[in-house]
Protein backbone atom coordinates (compact mmCIF):
# COMPACT_ATOMS: atom_id res chain seq x y z
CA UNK A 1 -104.57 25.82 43.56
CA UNK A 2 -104.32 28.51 46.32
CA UNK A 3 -101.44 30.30 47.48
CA UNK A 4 -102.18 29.45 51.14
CA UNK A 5 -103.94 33.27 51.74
CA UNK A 6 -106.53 31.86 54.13
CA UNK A 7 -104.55 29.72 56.22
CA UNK A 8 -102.10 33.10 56.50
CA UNK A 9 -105.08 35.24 57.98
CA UNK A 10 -106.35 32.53 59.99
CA UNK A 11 -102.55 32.07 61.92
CA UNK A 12 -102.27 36.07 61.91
CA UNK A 13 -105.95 36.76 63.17
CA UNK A 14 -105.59 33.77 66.25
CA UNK A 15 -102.47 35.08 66.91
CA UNK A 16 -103.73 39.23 67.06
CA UNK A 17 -106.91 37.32 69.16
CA UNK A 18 -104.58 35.61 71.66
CA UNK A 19 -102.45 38.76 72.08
CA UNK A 20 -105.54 40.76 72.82
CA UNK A 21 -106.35 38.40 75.36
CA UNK A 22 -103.04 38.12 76.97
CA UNK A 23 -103.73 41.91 77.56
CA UNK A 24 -106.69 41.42 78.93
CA UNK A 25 -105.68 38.69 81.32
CA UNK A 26 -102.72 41.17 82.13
CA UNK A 27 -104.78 44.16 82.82
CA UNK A 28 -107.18 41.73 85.48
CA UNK A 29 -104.05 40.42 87.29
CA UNK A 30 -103.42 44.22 87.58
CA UNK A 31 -106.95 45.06 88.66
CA UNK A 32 -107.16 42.66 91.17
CA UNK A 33 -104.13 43.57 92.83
CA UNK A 34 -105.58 47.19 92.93
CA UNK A 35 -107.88 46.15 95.85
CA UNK A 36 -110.63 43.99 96.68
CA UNK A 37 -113.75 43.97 94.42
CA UNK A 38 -116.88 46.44 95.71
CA UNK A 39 -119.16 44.13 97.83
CA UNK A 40 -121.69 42.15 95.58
CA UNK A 41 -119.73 42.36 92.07
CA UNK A 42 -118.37 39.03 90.79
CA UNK A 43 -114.94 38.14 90.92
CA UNK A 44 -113.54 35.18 90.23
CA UNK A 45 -110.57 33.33 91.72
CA UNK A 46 -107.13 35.21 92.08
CA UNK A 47 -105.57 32.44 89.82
CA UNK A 48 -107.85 32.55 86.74
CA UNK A 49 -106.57 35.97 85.21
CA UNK A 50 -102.99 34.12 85.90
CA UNK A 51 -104.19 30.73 84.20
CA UNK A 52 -105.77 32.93 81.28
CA UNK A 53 -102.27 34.76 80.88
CA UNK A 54 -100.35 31.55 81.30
CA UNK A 55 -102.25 29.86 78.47
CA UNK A 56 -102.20 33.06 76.04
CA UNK A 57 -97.82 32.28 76.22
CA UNK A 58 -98.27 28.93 75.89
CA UNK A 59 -101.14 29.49 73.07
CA UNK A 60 -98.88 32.29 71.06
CA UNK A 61 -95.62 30.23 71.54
CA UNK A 62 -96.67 27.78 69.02
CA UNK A 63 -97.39 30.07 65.74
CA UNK A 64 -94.51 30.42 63.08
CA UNK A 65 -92.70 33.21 63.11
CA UNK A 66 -94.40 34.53 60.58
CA UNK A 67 -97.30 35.23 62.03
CA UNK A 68 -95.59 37.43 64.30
CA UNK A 69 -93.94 39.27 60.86
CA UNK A 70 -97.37 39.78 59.82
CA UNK A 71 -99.13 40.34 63.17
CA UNK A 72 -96.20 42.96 64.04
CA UNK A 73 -97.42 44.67 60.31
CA UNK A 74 -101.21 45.28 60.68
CA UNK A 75 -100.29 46.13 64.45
CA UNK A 76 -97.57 48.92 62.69
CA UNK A 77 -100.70 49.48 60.29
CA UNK A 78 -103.57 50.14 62.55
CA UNK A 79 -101.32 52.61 64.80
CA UNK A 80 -100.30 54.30 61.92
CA UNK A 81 -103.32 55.01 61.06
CA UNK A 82 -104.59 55.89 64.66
CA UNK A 83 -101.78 58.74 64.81
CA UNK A 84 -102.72 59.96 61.98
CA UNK A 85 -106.64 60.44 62.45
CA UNK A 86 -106.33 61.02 65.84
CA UNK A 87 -105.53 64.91 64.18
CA UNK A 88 -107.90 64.54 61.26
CA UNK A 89 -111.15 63.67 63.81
CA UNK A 90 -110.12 65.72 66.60
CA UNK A 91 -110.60 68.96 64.23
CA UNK A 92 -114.02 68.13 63.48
């Protein structure tokens, strides 16, 4: 029998993905308030970066809590480790 280790990265991984996108979706509703895109880029409608953000809190608030535990550990991981080669790679 397993010990449930898949179904634990699966919840942790959706929940890192749907955090990454709620950035994203953040960091549009930011850019489009910035200004109006350059003539001939795409843009799409004022409300989709809002709908995109709006389902990422609606998407995240159904995971167990601990998948935030563990999401909140490899986040406290990978900047760990970021800090700490930041030094190590900059001297080369």
């Amino acid at each position: 029998a397993g010990t449930g280790g898949v179904k634990l990265l699966a919840q942790t991984t959706s929940l890192l993905l749907v955090i990454v996108f709620a950035f994203i979706h953040a960091g549009l509703v930011r850019v489009r308030r910035a200004g109006p895109p350059p003539e001939g880029i795409f843009h799409a409608p004022a409300f989709v970066p809002w709908a995109g953000f709006i389902a990422c809190l609606f998407l995240g608030a159904h995971f167990p809590a601990g998948a935030f535990l563990r999401a909140g550990a490899v986040a406290a991981v990978a900047l760990a480790l970021y800090f700490f080669l930041r030094k190590r790679l900059a001297m080369t």
